[in-house]
Protein backbone atom coordinates (compact mmCIF):
# COMPACT_ATOMS: atom_id res chain seq x y z
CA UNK A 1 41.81 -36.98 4.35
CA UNK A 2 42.94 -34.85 1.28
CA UNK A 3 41.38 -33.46 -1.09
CA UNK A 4 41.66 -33.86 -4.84
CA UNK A 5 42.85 -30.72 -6.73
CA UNK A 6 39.75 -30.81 -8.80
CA UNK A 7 37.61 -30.95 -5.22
CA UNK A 8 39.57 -28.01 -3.76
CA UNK A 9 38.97 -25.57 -6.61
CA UNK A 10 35.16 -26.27 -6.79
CA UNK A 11 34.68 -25.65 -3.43
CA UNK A 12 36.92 -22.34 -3.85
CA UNK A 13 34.34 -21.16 -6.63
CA UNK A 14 31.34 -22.44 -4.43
CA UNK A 15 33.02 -19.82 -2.34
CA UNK A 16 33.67 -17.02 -4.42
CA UNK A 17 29.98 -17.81 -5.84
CA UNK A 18 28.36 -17.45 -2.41
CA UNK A 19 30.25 -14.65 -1.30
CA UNK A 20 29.37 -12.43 -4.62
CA UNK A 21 25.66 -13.41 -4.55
CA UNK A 22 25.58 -12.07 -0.48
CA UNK A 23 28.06 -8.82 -1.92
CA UNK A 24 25.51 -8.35 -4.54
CA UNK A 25 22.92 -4.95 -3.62
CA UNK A 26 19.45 -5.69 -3.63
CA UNK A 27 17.81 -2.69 -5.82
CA UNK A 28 16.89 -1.50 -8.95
CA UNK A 29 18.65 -0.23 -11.95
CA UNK A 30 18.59 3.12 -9.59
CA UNK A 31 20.32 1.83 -6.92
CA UNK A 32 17.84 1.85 -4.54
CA UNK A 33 18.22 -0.79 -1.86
CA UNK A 34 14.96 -2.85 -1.82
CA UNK A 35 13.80 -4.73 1.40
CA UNK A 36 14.88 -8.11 1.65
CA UNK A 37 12.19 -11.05 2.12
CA UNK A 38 11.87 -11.28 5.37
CA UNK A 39 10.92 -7.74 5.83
CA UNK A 40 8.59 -7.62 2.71
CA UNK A 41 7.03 -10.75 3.76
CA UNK A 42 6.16 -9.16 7.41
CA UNK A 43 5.43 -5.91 5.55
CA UNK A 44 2.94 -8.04 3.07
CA UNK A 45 1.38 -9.29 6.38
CA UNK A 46 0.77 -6.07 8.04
CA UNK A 47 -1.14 -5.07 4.97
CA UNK A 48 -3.02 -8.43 4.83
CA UNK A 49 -1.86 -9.72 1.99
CA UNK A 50 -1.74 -13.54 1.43
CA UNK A 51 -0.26 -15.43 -1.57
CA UNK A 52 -2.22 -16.92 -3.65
CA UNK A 53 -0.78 -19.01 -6.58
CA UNK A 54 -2.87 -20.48 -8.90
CA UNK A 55 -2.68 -22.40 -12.37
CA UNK A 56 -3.82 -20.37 -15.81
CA UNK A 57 -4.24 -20.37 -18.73
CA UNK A 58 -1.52 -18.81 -21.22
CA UNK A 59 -3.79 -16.36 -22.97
CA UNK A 60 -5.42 -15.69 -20.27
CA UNK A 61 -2.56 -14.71 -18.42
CA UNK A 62 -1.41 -12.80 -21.13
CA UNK A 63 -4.39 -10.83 -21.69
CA UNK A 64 -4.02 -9.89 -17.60
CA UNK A 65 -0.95 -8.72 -18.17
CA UNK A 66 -2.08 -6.69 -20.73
CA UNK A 67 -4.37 -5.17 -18.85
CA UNK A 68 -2.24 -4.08 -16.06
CA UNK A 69 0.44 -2.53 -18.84
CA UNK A 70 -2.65 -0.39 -20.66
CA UNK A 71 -3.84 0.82 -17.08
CA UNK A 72 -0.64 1.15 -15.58
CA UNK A 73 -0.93 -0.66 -12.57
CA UNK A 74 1.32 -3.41 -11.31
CA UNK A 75 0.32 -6.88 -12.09
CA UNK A 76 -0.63 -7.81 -8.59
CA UNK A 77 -3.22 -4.63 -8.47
CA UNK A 78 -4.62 -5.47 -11.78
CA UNK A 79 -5.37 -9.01 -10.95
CA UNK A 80 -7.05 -7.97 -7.31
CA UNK A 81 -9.27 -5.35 -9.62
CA UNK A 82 -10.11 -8.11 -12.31
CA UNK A 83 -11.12 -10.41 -9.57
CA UNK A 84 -13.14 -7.54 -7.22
CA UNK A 85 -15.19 -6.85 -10.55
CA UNK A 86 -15.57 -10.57 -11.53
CA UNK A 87 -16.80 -11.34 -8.38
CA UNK A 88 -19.21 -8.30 -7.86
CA UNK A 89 -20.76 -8.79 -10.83
């Protein structure tokens, strides 16, 4: 069966789409190539870190975040520190 014209050129740019996403490098603004999931997720696991999503509050999540920006630490270590001191207290 044919396709209509209109068919054939969105699949094209479905295409082109695809194949610029997979061309795309993985990095930073340095260039650096990062990992990609599969590794990071194995790496995360080696380390023994587990996900763990949960629901918050806006200001409270902003006031985390500002937290980890004044100490400098990525948002991940500045909730784990927030939580070790909540919980040992």
């Amino acid at each position: 069966m044919a396709m209509k014209f209109t068919e054939l050129h969105k699949r094209k740019a479905e295409r082109l789409l695809d194949a610029t996403r997979k061309a795309a490098r993985p990095g930073g603004l340095d260039g650096s190539a990062s990992l990609d999931r599969r590794e990071q997720r194995r790496l995360d696991q080696a380390a023994g870190l587990v996900p763990f999503a949960v629901k918050l509050n806006q200001e409270l999540v902003a006031q985390v975040r500002d937290h980890a920006e004044r100490s400098g630490q990525p948002l991940n270590d500045a909730v784990a520190e927030l939580l070790r001191r909540g919980l040992a207290g």
